[in-house]
C-alpha atoms as a PDB file:
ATOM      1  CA  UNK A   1       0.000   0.000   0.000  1.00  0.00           C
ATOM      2  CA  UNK A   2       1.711   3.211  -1.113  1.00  0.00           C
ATOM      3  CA  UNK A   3       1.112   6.119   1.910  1.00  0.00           C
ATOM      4  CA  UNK A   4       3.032   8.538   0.269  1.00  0.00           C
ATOM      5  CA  UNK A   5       0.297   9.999  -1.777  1.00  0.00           C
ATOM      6  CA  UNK A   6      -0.258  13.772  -0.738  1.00  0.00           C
ATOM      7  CA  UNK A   7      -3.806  14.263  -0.212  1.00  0.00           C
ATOM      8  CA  UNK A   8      -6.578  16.074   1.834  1.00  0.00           C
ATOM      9  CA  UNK A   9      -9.959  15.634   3.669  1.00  0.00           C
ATOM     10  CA  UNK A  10     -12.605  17.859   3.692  1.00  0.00           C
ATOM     11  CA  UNK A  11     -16.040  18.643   3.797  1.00  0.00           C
ATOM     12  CA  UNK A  12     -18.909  17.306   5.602  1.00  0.00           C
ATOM     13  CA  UNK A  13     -17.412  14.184   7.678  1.00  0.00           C
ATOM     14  CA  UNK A  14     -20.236  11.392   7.828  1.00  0.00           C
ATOM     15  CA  UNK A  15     -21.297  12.496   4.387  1.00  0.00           C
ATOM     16  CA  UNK A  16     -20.820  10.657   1.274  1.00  0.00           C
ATOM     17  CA  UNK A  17     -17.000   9.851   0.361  1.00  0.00           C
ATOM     18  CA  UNK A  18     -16.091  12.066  -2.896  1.00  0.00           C
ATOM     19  CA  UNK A  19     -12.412  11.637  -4.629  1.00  0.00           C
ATOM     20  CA  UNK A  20     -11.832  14.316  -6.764  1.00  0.00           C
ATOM     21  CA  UNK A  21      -8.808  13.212  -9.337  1.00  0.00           C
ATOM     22  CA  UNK A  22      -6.940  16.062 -11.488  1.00  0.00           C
ATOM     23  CA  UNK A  23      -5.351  16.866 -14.949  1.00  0.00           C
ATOM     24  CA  UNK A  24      -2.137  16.532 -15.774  1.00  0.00           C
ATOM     25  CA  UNK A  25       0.398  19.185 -14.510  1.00  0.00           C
ATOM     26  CA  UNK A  26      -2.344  20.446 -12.316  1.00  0.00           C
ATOM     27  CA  UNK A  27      -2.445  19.768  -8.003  1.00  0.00           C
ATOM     28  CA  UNK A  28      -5.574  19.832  -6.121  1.00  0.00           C
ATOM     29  CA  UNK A  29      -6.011  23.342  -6.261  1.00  0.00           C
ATOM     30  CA  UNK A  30      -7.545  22.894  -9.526  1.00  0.00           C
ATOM     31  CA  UNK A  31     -10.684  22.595  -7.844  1.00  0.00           C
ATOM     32  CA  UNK A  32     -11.008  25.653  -5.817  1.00  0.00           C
ATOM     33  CA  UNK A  33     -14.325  27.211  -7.828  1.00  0.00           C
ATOM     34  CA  UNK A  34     -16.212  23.818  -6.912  1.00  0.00           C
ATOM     35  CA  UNK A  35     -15.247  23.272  -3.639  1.00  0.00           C
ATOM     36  CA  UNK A  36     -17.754  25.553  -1.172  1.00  0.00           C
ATOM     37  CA  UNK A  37     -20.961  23.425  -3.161  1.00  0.00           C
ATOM     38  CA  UNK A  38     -19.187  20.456  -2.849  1.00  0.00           C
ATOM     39  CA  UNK A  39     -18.385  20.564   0.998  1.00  0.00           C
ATOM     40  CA  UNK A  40     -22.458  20.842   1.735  1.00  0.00           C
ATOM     41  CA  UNK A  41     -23.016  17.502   0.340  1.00  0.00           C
ATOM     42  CA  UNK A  42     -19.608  15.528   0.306  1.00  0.00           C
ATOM     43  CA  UNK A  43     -16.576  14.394   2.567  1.00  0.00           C
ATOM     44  CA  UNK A  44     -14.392  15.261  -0.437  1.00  0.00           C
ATOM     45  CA  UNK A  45     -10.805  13.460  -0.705  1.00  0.00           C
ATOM     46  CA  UNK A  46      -8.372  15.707  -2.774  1.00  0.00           C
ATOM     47  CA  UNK A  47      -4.855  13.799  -3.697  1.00  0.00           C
ATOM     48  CA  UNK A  48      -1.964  14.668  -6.265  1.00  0.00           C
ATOM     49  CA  UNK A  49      -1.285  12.181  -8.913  1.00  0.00           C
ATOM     50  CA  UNK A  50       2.056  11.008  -9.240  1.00  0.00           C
ATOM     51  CA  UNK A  51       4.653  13.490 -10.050  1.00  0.00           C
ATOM     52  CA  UNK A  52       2.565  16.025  -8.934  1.00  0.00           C
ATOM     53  CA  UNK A  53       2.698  18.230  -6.203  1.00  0.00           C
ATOM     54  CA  UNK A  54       4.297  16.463  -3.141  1.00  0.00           C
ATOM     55  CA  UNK A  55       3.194  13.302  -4.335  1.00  0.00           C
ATOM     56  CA  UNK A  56       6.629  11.339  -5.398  1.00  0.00           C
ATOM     57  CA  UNK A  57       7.056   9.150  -8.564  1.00  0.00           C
ATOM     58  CA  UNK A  58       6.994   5.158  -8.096  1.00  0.00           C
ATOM     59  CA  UNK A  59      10.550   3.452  -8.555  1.00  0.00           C
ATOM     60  CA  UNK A  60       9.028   1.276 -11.675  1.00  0.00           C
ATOM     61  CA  UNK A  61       7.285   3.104 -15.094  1.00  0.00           C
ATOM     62  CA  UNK A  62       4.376   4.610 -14.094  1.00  0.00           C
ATOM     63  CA  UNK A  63       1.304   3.093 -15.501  1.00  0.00           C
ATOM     64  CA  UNK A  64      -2.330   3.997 -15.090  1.00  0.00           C
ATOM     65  CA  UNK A  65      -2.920   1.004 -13.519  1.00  0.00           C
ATOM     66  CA  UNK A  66      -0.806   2.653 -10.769  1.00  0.00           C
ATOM     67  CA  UNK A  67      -2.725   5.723 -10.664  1.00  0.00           C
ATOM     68  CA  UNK A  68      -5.800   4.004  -9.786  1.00  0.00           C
ATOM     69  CA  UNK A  69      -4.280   2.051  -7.595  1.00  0.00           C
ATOM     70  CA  UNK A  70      -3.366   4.742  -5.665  1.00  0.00           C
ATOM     71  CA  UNK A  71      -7.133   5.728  -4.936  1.00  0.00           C
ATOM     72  CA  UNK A  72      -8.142   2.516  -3.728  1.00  0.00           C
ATOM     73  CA  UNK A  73      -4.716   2.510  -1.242  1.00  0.00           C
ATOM     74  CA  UNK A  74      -6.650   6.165  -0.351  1.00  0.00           C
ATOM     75  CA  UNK A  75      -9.808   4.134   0.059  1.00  0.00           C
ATOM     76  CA  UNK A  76      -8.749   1.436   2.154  1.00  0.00           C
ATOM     77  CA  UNK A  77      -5.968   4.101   4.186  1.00  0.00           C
ATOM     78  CA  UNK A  78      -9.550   5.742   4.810  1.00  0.00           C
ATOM     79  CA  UNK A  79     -11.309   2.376   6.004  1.00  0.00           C
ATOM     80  CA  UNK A  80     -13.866   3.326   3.069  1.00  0.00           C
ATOM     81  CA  UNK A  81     -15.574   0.318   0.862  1.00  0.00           C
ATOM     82  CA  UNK A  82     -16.691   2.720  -1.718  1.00  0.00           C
ATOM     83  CA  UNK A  83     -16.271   6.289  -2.898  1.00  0.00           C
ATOM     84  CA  UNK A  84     -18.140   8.577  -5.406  1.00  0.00           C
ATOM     85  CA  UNK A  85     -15.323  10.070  -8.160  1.00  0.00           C
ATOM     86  CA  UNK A  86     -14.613  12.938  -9.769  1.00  0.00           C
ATOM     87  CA  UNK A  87     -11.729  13.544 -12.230  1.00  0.00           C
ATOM     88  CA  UNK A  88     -10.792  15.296 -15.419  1.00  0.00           C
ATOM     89  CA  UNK A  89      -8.756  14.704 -18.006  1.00  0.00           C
ATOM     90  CA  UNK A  90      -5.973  12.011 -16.742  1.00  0.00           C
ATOM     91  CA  UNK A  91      -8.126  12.208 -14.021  1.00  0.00           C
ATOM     92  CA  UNK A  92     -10.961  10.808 -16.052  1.00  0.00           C
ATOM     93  CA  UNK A  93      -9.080   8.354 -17.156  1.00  0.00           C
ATOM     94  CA  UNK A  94      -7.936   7.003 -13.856  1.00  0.00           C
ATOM     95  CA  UNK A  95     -11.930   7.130 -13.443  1.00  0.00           C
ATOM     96  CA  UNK A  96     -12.320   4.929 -16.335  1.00  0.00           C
ATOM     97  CA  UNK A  97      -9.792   2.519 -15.133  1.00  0.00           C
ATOM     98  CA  UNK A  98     -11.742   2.355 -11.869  1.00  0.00           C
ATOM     99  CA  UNK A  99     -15.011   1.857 -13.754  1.00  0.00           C
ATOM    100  CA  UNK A 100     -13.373  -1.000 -15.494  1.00  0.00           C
ATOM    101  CA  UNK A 101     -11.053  -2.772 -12.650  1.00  0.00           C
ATOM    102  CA  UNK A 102     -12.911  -2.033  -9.343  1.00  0.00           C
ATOM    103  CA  UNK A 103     -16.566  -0.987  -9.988  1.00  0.00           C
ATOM    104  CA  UNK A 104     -17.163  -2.773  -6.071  1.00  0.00           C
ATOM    105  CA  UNK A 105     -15.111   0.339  -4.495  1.00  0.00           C
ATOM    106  CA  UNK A 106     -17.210   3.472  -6.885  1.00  0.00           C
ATOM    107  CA  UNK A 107     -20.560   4.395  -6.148  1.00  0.00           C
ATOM    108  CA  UNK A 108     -21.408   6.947  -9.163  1.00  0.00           C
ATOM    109  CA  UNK A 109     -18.154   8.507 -11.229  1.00  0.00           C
ATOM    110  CA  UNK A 110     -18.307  11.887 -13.038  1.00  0.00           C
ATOM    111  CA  UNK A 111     -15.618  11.728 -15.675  1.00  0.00           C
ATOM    112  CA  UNK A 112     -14.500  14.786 -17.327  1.00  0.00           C
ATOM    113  CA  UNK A 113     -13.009  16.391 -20.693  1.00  0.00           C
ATOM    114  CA  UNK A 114     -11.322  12.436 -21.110  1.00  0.00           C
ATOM    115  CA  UNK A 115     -11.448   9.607 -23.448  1.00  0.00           C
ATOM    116  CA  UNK A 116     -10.576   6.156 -23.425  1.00  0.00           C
ATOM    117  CA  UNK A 117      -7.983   6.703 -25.455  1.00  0.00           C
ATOM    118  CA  UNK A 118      -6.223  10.580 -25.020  1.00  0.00           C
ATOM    119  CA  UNK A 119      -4.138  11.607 -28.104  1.00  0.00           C
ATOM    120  CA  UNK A 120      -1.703   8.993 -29.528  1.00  0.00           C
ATOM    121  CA  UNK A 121       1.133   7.339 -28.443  1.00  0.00           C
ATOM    122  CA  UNK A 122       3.308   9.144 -30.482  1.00  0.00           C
ATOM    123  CA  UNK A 123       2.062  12.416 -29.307  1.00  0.00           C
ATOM    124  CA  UNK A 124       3.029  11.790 -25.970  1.00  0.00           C
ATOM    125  CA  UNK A 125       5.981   9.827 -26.270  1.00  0.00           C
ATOM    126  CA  UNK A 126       7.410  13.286 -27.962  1.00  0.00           C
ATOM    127  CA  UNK A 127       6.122  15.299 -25.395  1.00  0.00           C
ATOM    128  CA  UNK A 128       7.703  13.379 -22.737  1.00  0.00           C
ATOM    129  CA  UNK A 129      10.828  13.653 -23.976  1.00  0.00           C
ATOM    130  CA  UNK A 130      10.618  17.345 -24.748  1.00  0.00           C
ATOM    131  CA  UNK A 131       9.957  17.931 -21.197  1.00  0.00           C
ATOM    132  CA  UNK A 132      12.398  15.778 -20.086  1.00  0.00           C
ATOM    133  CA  UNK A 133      14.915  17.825 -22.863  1.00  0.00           C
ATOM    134  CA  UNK A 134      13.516  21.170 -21.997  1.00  0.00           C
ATOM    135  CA  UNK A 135      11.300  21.432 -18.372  1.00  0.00           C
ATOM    136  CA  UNK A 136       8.013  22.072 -18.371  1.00  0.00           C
ATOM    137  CA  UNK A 137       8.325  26.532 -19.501  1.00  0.00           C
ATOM    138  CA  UNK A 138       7.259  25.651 -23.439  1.00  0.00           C
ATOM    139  CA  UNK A 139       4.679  23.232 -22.485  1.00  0.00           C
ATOM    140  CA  UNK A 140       3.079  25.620 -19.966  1.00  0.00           C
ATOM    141  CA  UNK A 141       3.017  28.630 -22.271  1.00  0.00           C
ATOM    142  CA  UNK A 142       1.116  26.520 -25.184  1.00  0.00           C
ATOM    143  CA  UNK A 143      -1.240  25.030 -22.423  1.00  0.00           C
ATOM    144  CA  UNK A 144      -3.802  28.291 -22.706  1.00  0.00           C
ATOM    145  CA  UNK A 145      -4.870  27.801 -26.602  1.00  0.00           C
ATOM    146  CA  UNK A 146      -5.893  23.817 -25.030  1.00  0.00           C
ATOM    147  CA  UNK A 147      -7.523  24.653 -22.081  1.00  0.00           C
ATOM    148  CA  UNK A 148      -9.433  27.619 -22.501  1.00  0.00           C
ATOM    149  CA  UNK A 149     -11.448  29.591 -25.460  1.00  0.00           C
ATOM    150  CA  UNK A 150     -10.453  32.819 -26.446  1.00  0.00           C
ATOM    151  CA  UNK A 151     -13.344  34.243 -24.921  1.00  0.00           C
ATOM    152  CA  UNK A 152     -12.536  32.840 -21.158  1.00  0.00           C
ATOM    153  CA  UNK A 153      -8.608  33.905 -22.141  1.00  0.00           C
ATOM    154  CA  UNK A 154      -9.986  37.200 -22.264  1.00  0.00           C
ATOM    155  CA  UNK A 155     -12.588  37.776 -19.532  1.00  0.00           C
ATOM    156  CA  UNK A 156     -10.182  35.333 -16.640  1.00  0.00           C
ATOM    157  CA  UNK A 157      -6.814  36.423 -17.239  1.00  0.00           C
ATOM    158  CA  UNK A 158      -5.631  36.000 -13.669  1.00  0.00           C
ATOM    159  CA  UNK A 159      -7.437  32.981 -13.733  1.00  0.00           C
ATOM    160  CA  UNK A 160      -5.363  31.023 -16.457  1.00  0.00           C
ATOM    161  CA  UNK A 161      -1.933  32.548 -15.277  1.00  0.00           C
ATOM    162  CA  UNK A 162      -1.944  30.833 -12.118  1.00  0.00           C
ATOM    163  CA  UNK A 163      -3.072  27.709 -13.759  1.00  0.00           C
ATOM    164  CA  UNK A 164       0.002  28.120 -16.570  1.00  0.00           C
ATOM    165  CA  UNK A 165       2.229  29.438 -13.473  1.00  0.00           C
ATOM    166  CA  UNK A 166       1.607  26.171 -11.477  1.00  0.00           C
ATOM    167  CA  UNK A 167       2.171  23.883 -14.581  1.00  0.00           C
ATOM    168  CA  UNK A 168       5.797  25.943 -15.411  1.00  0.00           C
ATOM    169  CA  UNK A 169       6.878  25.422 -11.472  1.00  0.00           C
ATOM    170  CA  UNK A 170       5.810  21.632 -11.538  1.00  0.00           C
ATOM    171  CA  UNK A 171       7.975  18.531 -11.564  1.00  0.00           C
ATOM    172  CA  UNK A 172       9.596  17.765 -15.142  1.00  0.00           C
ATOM    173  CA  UNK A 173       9.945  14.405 -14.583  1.00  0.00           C
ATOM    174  CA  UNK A 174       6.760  13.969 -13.005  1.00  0.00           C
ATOM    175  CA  UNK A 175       4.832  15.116 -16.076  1.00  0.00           C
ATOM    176  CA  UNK A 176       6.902  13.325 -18.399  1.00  0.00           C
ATOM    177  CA  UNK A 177       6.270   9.814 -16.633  1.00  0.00           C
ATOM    178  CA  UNK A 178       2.868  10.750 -16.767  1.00  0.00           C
ATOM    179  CA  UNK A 179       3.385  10.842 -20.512  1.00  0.00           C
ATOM    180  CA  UNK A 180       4.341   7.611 -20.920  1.00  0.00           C
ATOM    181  CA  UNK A 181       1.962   6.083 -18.705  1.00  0.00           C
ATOM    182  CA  UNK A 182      -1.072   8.320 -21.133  1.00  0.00           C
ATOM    183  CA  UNK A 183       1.036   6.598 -24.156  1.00  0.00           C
ATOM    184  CA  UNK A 184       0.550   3.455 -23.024  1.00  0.00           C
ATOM    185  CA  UNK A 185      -3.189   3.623 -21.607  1.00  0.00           C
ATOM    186  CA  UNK A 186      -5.712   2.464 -24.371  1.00  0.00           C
ATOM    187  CA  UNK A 187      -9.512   1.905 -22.682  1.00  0.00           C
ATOM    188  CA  UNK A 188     -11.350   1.715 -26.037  1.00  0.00           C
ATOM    189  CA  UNK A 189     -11.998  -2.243 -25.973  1.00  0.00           C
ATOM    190  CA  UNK A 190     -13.160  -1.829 -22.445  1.00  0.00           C
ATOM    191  CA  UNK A 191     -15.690   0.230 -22.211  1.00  0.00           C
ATOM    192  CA  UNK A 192     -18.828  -1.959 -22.345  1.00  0.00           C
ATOM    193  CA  UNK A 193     -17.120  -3.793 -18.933  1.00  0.00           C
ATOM    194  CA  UNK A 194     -17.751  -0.323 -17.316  1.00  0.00           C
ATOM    195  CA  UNK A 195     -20.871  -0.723 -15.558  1.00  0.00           C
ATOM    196  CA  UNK A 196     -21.156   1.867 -12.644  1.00  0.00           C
ATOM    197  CA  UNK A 197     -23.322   5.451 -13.507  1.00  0.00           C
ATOM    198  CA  UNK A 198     -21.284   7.329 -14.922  1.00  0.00           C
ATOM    199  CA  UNK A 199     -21.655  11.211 -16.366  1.00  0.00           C
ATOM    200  CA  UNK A 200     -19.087  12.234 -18.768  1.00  0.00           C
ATOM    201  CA  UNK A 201     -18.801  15.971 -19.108  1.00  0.00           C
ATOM    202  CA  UNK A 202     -17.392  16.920 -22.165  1.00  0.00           C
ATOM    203  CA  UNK A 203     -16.071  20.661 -23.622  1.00  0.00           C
ATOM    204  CA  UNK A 204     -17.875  21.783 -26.203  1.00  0.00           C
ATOM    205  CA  UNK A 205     -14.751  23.530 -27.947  1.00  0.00           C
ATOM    206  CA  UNK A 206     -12.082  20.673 -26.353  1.00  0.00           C
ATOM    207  CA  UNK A 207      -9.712  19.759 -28.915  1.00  0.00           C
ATOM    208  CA  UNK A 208      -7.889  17.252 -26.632  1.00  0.00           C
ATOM    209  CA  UNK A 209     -10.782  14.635 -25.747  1.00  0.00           C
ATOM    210  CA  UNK A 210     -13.225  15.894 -28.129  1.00  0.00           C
ATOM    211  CA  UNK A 211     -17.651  15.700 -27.982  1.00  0.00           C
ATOM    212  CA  UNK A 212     -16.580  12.581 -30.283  1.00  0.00           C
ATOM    213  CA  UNK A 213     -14.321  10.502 -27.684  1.00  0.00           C
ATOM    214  CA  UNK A 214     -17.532  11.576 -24.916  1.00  0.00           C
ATOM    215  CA  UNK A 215     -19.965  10.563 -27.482  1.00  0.00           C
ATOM    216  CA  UNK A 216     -18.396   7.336 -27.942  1.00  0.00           C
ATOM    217  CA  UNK A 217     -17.729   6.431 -23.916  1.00  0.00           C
ATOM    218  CA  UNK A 218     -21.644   6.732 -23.510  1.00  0.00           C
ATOM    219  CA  UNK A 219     -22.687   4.441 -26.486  1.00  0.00           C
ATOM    220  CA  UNK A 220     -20.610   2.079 -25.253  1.00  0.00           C
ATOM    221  CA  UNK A 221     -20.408   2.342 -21.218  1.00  0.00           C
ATOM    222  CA  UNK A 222     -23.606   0.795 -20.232  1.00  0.00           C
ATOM    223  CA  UNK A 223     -25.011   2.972 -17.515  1.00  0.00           C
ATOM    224  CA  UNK A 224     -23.242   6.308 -18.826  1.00  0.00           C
ATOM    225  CA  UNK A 225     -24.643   9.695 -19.765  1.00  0.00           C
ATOM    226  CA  UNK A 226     -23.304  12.801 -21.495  1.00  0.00           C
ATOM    227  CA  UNK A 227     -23.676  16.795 -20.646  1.00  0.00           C
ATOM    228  CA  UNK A 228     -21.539  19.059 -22.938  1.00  0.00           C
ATOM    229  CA  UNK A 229     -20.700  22.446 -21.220  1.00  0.00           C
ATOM    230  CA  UNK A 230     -19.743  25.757 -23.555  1.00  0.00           C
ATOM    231  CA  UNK A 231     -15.925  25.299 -22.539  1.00  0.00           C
ATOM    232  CA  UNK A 232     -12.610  24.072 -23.947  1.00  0.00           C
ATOM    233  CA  UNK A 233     -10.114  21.611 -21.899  1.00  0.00           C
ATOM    234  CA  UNK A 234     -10.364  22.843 -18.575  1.00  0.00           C
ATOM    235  CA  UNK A 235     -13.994  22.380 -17.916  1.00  0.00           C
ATOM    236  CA  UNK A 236     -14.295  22.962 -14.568  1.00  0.00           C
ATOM    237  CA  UNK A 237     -12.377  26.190 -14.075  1.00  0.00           C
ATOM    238  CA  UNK A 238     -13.842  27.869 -17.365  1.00  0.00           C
ATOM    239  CA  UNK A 239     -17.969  27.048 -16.477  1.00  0.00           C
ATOM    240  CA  UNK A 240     -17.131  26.562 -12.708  1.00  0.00           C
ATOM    241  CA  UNK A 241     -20.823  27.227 -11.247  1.00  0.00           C
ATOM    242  CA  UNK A 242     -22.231  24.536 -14.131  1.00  0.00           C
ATOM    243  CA  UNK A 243     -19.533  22.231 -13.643  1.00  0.00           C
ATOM    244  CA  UNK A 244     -20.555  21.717  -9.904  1.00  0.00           C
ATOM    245  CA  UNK A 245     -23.737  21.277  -9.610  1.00  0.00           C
ATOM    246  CA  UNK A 246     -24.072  19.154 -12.351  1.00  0.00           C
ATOM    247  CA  UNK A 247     -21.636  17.132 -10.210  1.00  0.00           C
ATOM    248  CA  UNK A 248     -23.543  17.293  -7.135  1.00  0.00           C
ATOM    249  CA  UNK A 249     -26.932  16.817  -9.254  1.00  0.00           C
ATOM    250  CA  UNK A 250     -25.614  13.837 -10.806  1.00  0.00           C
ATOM    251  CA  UNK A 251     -23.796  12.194  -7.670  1.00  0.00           C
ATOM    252  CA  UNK A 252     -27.226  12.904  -5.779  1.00  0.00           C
ATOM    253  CA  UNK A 253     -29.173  11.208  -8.487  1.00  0.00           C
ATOM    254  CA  UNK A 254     -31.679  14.357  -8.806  1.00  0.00           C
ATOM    255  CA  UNK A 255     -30.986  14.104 -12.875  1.00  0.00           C
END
């Protein structure tokens, strides 16, 4: 059981369990917007990935297998049979993973601007190794035109800088195992073995996991469901108030 995962417990205690899962080269702050309508109805479990913030990288390749993993060592740490989850992007996929591998330990999973597949393998076997070449500054500077519309670029300046500022000041090698471990993780064939409820938000304007890649997790994931927000990447920070209660709607089962 790995205990050196960085996380954080908040919210309601005695309420329903919620693990909230984040991008990659984000930390738990990610989720600040969400996090006062999420308290009132959740004992919410924040935790950095690996790589990310002070959670350390394994000694082997990091897989996703290991990142979900690492929520149910949270889970049983906790004493907790079964959580609700929240998580976007690699998040989402460590959601999906969960959906597929331990559907005993989630109650009802919101999965967010992700696919079953994200990108290609090429695509992030190059980016791994231009981080690992270069640090994180290039990456960080192009991350704005992914995450965000123009319009929100505009209107939430301060918004996106501290987002790009936190990627720049994360750990290299972190990011770039998480690379490899995205190159490598391929849910496609799996997804009608995913049988908990699941929503699957998906941007509107996202051209990393598209409407398409949503659109084909909820044909093919049994008990799945899809709301498209007016956003790019980033989801949660760019329609914040929509993003949670359709979260807390949809964990609550008062769709």
């Amino acid at each position: 059981m790995n205990m050196d995962i960085e996380y954080r417990l908040d919210g309601r205690a005695g309420a329903p369990l919620l693990v909230l899962s984040n991008s990659l080269g984000t930390t738990f702050d990610m989720w600040q917007a969400q996090l006062p309508t999420w308290y009132e109805h959740f004992h919410v479990l924040h935790y950095n990935q690996r790589g990310h913030g002070a959670t350390p990288l394994p000694r082997t390749p990091l897989q996703l297998e290991t990142l979900g993993n690492d929520v149910i060592a949270l889970l049983d740490r906790l004493d907790a049979p079964s959580a609700h989850f929240c998580g976007i992007s690699m998040g989402g996929l460590t959601g999906l993973w969960l959906n597929r591998y331990h559907p005993q330990r989630i109650d009802r999973l919101v999965v967010a601007n992700t696919a079953a597949r994200i990108g290609s393998s090429e695509g992030w076997q190059q980016r791994a190794q231009q981080v690992r070449n270069q640090g994180l500054a290039a990456i960080a500077a192009a991350s704005p035109s992914r995450w965000f519309t123009e319009d929100f670029l505009q209107r939430s300046p301060q918004r996106v800088a501290a987002l790009v500022d936190g990627l720049a000041a994360g750990n290299a090698a972190g990011y770039a195992a998480c690379c490899d471990a995205l190159a490598q993780a391929d849910l496609r064939d799996q997804t009608r073995q995913m049988t908990r409820p699941m929503l699957v938000i998906a941007g509107e304007h996202d051209p990393v996991t598209t409407v398409a890649d949503a659109e084909f997790l909820v044909a093919n994931a049994p008990c799945a469901k899809l709301k498209v927000l007016p956003a790019s990447h980033i989801s949660n920070v760019a329609c914040a108030e929509m993003f949670g209660q359709s979260v807390v709607d949809f964990l609550t089962d008062k769709e």
